[in-house]
C-alpha atoms as a PDB file:
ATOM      1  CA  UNK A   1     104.688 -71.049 -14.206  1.00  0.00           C
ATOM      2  CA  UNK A   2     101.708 -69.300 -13.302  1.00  0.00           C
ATOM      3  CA  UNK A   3     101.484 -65.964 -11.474  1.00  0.00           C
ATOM      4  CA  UNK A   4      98.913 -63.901  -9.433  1.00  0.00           C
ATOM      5  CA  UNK A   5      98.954 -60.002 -10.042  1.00  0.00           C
ATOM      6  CA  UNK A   6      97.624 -58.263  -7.828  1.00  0.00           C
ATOM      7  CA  UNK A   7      96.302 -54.979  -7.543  1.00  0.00           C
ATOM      8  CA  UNK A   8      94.997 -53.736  -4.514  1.00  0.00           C
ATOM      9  CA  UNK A   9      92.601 -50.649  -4.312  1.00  0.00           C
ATOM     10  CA  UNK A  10      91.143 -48.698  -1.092  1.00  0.00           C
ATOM     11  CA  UNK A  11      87.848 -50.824  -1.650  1.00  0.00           C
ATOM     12  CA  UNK A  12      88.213 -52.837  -4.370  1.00  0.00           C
ATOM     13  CA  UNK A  13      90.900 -55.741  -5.527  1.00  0.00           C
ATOM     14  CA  UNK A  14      91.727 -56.469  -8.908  1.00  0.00           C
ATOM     15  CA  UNK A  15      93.806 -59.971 -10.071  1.00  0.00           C
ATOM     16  CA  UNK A  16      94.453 -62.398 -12.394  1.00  0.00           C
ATOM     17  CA  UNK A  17      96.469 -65.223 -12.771  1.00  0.00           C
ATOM     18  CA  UNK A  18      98.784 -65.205 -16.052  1.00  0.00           C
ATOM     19  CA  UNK A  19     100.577 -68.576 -17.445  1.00  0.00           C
ATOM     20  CA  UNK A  20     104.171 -67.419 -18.330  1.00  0.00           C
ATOM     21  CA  UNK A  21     104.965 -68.207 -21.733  1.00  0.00           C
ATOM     22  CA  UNK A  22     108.707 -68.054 -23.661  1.00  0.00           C
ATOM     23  CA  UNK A  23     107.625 -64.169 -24.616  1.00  0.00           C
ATOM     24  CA  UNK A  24     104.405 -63.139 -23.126  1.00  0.00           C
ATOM     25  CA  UNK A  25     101.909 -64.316 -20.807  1.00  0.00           C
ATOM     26  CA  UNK A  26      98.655 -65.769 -21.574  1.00  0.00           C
ATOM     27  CA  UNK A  27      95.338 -64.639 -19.046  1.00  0.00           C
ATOM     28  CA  UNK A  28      93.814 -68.045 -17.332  1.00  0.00           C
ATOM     29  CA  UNK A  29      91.809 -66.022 -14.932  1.00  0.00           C
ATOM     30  CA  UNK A  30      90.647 -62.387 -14.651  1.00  0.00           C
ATOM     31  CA  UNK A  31      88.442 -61.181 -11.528  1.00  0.00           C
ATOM     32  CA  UNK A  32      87.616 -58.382  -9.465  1.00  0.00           C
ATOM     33  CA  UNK A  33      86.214 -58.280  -5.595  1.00  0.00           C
ATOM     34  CA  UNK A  34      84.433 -54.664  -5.264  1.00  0.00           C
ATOM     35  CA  UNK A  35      82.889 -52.770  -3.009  1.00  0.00           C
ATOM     36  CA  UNK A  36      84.945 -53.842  -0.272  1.00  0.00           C
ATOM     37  CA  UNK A  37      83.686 -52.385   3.147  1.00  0.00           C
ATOM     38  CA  UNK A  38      80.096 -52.536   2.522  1.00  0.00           C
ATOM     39  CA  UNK A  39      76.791 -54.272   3.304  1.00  0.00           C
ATOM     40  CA  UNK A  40      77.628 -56.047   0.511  1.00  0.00           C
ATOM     41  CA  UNK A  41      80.366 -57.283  -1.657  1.00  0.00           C
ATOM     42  CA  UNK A  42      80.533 -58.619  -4.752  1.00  0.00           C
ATOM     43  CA  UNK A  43      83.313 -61.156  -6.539  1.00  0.00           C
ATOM     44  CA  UNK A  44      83.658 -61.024 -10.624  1.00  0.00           C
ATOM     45  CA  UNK A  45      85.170 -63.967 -12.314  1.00  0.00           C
ATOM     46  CA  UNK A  46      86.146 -64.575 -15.738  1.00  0.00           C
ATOM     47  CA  UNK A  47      87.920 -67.831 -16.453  1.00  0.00           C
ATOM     48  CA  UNK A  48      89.204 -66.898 -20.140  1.00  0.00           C
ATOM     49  CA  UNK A  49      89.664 -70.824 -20.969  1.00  0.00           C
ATOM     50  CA  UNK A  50      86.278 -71.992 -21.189  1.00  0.00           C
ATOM     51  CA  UNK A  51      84.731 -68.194 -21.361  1.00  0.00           C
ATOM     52  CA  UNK A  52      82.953 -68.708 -18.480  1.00  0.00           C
ATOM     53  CA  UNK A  53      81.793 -65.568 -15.871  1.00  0.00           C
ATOM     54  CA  UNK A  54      80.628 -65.516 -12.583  1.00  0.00           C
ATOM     55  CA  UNK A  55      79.272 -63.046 -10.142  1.00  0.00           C
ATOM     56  CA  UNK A  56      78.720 -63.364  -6.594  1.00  0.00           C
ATOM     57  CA  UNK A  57      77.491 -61.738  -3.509  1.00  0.00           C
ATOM     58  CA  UNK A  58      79.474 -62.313  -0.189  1.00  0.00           C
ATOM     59  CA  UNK A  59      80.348 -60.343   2.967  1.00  0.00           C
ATOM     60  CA  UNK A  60      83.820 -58.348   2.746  1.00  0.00           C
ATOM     61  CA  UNK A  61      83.811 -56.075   5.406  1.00  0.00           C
ATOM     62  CA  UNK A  62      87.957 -55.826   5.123  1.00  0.00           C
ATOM     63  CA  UNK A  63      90.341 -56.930   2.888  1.00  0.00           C
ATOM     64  CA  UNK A  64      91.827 -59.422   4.922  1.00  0.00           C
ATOM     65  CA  UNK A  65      87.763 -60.814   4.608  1.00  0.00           C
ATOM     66  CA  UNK A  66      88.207 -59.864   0.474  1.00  0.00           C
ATOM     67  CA  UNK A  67      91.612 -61.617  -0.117  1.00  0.00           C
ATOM     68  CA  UNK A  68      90.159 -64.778   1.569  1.00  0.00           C
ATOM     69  CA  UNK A  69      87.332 -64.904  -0.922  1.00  0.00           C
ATOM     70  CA  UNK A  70      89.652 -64.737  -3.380  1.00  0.00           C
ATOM     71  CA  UNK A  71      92.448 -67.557  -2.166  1.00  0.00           C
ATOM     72  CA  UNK A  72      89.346 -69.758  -1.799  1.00  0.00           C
ATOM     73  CA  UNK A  73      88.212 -69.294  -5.449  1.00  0.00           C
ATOM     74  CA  UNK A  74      91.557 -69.561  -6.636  1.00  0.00           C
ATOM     75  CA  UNK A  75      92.249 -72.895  -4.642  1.00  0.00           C
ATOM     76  CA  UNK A  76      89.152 -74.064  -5.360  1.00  0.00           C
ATOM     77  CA  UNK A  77      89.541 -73.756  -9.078  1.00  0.00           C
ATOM     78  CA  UNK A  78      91.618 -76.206 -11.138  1.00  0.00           C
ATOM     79  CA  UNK A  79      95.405 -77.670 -10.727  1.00  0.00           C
ATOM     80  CA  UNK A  80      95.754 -75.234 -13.543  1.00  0.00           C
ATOM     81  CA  UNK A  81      95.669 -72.135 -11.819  1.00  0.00           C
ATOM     82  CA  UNK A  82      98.262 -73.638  -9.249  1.00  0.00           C
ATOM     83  CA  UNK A  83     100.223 -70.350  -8.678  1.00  0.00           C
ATOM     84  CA  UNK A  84     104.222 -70.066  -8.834  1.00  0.00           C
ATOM     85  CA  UNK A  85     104.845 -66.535  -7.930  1.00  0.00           C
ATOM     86  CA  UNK A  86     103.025 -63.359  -7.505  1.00  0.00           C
ATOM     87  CA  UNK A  87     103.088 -59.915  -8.222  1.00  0.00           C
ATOM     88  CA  UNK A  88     101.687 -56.483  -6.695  1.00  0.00           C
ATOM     89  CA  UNK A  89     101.422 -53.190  -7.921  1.00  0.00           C
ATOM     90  CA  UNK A  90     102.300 -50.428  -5.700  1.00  0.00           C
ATOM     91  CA  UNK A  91     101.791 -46.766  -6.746  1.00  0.00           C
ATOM     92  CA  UNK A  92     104.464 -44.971  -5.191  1.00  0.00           C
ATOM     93  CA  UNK A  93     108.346 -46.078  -4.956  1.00  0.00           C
ATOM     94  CA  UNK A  94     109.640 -42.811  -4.643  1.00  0.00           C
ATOM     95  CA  UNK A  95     112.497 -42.054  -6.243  1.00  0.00           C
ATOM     96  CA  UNK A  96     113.768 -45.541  -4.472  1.00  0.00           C
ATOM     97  CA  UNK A  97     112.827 -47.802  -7.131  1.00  0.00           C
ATOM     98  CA  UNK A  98     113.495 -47.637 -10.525  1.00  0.00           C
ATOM     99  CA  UNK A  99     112.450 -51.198 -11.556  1.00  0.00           C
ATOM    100  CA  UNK A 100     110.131 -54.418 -10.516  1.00  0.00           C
ATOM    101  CA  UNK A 101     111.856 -55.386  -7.172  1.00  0.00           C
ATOM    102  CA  UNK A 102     111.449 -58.909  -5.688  1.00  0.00           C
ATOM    103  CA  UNK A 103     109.707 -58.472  -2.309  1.00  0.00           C
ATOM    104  CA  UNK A 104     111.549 -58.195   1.118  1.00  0.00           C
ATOM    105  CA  UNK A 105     111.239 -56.657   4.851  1.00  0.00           C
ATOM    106  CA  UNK A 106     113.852 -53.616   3.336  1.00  0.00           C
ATOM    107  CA  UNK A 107     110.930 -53.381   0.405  1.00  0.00           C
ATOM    108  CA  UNK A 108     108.466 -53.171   2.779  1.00  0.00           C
ATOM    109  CA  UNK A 109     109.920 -50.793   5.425  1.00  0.00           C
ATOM    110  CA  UNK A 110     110.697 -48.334   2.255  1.00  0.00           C
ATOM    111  CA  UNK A 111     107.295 -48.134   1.083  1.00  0.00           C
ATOM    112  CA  UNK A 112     105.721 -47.988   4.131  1.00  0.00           C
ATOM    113  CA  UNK A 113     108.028 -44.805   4.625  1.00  0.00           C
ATOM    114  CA  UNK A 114     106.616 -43.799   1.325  1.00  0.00           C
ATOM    115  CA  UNK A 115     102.930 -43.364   2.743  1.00  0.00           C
ATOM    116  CA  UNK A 116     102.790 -39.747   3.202  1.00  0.00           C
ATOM    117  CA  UNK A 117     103.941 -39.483  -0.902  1.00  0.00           C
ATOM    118  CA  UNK A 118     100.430 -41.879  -1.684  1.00  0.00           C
ATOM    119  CA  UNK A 119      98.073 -42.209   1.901  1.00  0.00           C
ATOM    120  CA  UNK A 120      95.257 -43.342   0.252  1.00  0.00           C
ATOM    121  CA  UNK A 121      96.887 -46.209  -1.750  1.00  0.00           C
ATOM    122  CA  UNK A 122     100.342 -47.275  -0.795  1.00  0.00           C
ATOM    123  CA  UNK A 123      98.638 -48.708   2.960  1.00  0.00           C
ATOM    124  CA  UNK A 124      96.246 -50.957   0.651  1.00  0.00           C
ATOM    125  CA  UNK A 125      99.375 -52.239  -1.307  1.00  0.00           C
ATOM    126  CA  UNK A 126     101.248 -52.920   1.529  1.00  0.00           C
ATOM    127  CA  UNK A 127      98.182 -54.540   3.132  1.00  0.00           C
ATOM    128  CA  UNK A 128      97.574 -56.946   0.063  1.00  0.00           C
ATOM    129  CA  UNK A 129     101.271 -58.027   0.112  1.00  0.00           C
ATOM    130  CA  UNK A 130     101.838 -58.952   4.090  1.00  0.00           C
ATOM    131  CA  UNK A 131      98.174 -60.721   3.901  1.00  0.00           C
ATOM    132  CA  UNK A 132      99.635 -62.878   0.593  1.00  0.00           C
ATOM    133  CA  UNK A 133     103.025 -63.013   1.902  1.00  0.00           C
ATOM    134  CA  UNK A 134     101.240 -64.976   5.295  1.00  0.00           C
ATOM    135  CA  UNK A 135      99.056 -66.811   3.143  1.00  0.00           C
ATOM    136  CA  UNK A 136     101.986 -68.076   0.538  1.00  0.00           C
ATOM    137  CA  UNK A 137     105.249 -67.570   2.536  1.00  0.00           C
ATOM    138  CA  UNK A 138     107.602 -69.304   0.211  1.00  0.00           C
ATOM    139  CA  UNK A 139     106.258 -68.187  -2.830  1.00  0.00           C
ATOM    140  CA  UNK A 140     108.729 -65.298  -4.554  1.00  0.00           C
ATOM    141  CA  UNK A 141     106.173 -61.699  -4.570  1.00  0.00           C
ATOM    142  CA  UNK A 142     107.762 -58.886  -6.522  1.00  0.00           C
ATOM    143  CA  UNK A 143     106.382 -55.181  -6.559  1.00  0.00           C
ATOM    144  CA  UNK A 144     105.804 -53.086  -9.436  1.00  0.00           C
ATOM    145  CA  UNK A 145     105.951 -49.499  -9.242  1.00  0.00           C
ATOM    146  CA  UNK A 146     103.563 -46.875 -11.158  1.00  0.00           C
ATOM    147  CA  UNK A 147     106.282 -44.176 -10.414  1.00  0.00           C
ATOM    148  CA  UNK A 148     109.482 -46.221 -11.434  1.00  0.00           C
ATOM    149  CA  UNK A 149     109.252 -45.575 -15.445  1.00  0.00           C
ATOM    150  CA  UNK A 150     109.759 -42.110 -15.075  1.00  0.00           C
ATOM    151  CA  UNK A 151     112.482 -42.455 -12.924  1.00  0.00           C
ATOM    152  CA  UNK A 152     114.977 -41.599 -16.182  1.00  0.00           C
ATOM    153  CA  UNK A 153     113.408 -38.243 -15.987  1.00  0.00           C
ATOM    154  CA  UNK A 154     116.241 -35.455 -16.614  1.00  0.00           C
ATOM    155  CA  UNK A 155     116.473 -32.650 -13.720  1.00  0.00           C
ATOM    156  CA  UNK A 156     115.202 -30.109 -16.029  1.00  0.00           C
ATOM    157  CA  UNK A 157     111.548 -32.385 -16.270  1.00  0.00           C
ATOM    158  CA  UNK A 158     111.214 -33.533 -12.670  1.00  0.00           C
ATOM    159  CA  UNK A 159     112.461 -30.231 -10.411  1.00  0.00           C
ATOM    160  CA  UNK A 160     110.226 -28.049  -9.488  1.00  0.00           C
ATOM    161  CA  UNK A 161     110.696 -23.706  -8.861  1.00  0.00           C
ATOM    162  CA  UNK A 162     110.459 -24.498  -5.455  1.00  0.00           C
ATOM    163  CA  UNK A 163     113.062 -24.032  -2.834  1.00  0.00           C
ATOM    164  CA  UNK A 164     115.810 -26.712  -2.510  1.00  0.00           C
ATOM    165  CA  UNK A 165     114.896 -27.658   1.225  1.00  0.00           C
ATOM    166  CA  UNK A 166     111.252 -28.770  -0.578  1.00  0.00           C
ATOM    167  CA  UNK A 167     112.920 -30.719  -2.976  1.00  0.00           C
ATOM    168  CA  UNK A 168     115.877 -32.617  -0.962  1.00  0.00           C
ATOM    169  CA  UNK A 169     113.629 -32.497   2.645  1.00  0.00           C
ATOM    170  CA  UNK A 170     110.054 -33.233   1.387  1.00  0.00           C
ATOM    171  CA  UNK A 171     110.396 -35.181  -1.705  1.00  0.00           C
ATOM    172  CA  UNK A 172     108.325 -32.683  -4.095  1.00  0.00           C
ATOM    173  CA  UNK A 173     109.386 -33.477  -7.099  1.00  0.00           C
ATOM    174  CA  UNK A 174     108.003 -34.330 -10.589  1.00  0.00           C
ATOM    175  CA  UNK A 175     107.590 -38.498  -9.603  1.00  0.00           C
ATOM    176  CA  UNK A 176     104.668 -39.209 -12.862  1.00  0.00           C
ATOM    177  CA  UNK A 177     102.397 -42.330 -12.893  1.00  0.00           C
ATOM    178  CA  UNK A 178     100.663 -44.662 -14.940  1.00  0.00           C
ATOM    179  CA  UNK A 179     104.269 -45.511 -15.673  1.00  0.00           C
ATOM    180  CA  UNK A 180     103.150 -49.635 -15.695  1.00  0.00           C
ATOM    181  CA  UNK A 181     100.654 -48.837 -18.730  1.00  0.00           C
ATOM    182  CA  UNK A 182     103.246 -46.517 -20.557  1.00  0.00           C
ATOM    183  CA  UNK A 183     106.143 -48.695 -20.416  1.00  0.00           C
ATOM    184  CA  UNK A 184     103.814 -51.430 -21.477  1.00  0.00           C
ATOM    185  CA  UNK A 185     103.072 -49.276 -24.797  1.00  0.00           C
ATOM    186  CA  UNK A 186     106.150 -48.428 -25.310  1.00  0.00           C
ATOM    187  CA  UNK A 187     107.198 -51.983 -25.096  1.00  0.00           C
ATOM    188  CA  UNK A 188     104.502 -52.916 -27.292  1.00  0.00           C
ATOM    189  CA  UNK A 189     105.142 -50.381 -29.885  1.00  0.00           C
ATOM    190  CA  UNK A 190     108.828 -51.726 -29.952  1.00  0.00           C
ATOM    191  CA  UNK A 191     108.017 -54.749 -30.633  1.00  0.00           C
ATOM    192  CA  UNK A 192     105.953 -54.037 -33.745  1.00  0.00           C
ATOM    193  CA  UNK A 193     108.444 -51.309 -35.174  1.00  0.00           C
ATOM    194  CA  UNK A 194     111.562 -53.905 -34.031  1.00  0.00           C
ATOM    195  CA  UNK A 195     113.413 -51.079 -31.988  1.00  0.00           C
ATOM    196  CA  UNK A 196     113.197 -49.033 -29.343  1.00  0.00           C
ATOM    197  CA  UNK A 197     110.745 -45.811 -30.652  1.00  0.00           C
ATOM    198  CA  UNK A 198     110.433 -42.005 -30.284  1.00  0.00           C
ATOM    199  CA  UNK A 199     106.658 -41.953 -28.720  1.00  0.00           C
ATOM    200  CA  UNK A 200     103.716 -39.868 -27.245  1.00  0.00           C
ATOM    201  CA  UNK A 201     102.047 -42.886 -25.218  1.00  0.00           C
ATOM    202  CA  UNK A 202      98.516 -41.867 -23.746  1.00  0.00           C
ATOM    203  CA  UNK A 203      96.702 -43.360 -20.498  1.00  0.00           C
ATOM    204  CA  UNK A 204      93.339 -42.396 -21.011  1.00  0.00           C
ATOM    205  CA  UNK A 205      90.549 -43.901 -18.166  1.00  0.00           C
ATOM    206  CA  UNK A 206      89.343 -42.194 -14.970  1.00  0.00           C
ATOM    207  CA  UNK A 207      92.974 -40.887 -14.733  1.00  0.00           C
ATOM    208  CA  UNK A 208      94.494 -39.700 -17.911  1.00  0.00           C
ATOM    209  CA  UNK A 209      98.367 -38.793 -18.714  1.00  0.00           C
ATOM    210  CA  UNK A 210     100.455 -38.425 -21.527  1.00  0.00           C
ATOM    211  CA  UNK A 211     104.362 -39.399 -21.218  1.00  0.00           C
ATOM    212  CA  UNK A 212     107.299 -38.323 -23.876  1.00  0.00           C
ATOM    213  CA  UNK A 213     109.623 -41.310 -24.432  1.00  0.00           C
ATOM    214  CA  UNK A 214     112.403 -41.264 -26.424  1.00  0.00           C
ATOM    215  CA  UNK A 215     114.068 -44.497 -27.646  1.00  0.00           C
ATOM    216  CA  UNK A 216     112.107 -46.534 -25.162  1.00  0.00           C
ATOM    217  CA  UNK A 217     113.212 -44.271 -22.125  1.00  0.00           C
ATOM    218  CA  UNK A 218     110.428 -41.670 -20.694  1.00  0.00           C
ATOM    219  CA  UNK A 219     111.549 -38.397 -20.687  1.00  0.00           C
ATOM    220  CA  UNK A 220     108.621 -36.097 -19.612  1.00  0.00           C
ATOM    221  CA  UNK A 221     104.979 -37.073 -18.510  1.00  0.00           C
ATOM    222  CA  UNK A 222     102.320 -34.732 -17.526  1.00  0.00           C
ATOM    223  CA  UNK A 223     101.550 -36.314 -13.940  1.00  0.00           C
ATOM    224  CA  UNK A 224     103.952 -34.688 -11.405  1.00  0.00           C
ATOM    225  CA  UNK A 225     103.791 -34.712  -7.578  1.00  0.00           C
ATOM    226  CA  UNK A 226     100.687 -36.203  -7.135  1.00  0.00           C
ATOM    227  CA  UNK A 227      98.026 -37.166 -10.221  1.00  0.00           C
ATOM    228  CA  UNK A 228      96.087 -34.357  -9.807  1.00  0.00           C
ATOM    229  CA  UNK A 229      99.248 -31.564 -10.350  1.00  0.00           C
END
């Protein structure tokens, strides 16, 4: 089976489609639609089968406008990139979700609850899954959470000095992120040692953080509250 990640930014949209395979997945298609918003747009491709990359300029002044350009070059392409499921990431989950959840209106209601924890990216997330879930209603969507690795936190690592009422009224709490790229190296490393490892993992890019896992389960990062803590 094939499946469409998605990851949808405040003005760009990264995806690719990924053939399922008995333990991995293997990249058919790569692209990114950026500048989202502006006078103009542009759409990346990469189709990793033949090597072949396009670039194009088109008019995305939304992203209901972006996510069209995209369906359109994904139908457009070959029966091969016929897609079975998809998946979204979504920053925040709270301390609600502590693994990939498949996609429903409870899903939805929570992290649109969520907003004032991540306003500037959980909206986007939620936008890219109701415009796919219209587009491809019977088609399962499940959301992956940056915050839900670090949901094994102890106490000690994710409460704050603060006073309770901030903690059990307002949510401020030590949530962490990146958690999608650290569990993946953890994973990763795992797989080459043959067991669950004690680690440092590092996310180093425009946003850098360093997580603490022990035996495969994250135990302190150094994101807290928000990225910038």
């Amino acid at each position: 089976m094939n499946v469409l990640v998605i990851n949808s930014g405040s003005s760009s949209i990264k995806f690719a489609v990924l053939r399922l395979t008995a333990n991995d997945g293997e990249s058919l298609l790569s692209g990114l639609l950026e500048r989202i918003g502006e006078s103009q747009s542009r759409l990346h491709l990469s189709f990793e089968s033949d090597s072949t990359k396009t670039s194009t300029d088109i008019a995305a002044k939304d992203h209901r406008q972006a996510f069209q350009h995209i369906f359109n070059a994904l139908e457009s392409s070959s029966d091969s990139l016929a897609i079975g499921a998809i998946g979204h990431r979504v920053v925040h989950g709270g301390n609600v979700f502590r693994k990939a959840s498949r996609i429903d209106d409870a899903l939805i209601a929570t992290v649109r609850n969520l907003i004032p924890l991540a306003p500037l990216h959980n909206p986007v997330n939620l936008l890219g899954i109701e415009i796919c879930k219209r587009r491809y209603p019977d088609l399962a969507q499940v959301a992956v959470f940056d915050t839900a690795f670090h949901q094994t936190l102890p106490a000690h690592a994710y409460r704050y000095a603060v006073p309770e009422p901030w903690f059990s009224d307002l949510g401020i709490r030590r949530y962490g992120f990146h958690g999608t790229a650290h569990q993946y190296l953890a994973e990763r490393a795992a797989s080459f040692l043959g067991k669950p490892a004690n680690l440092i993992t590092l996310h180093l890019g425009n946003g850098a953080s360093a997580c603490a896992i022990r035996e495969g389960i994250c135990i302190d990062t150094s994101m807290g509250f928000t990225p910038m803590e």
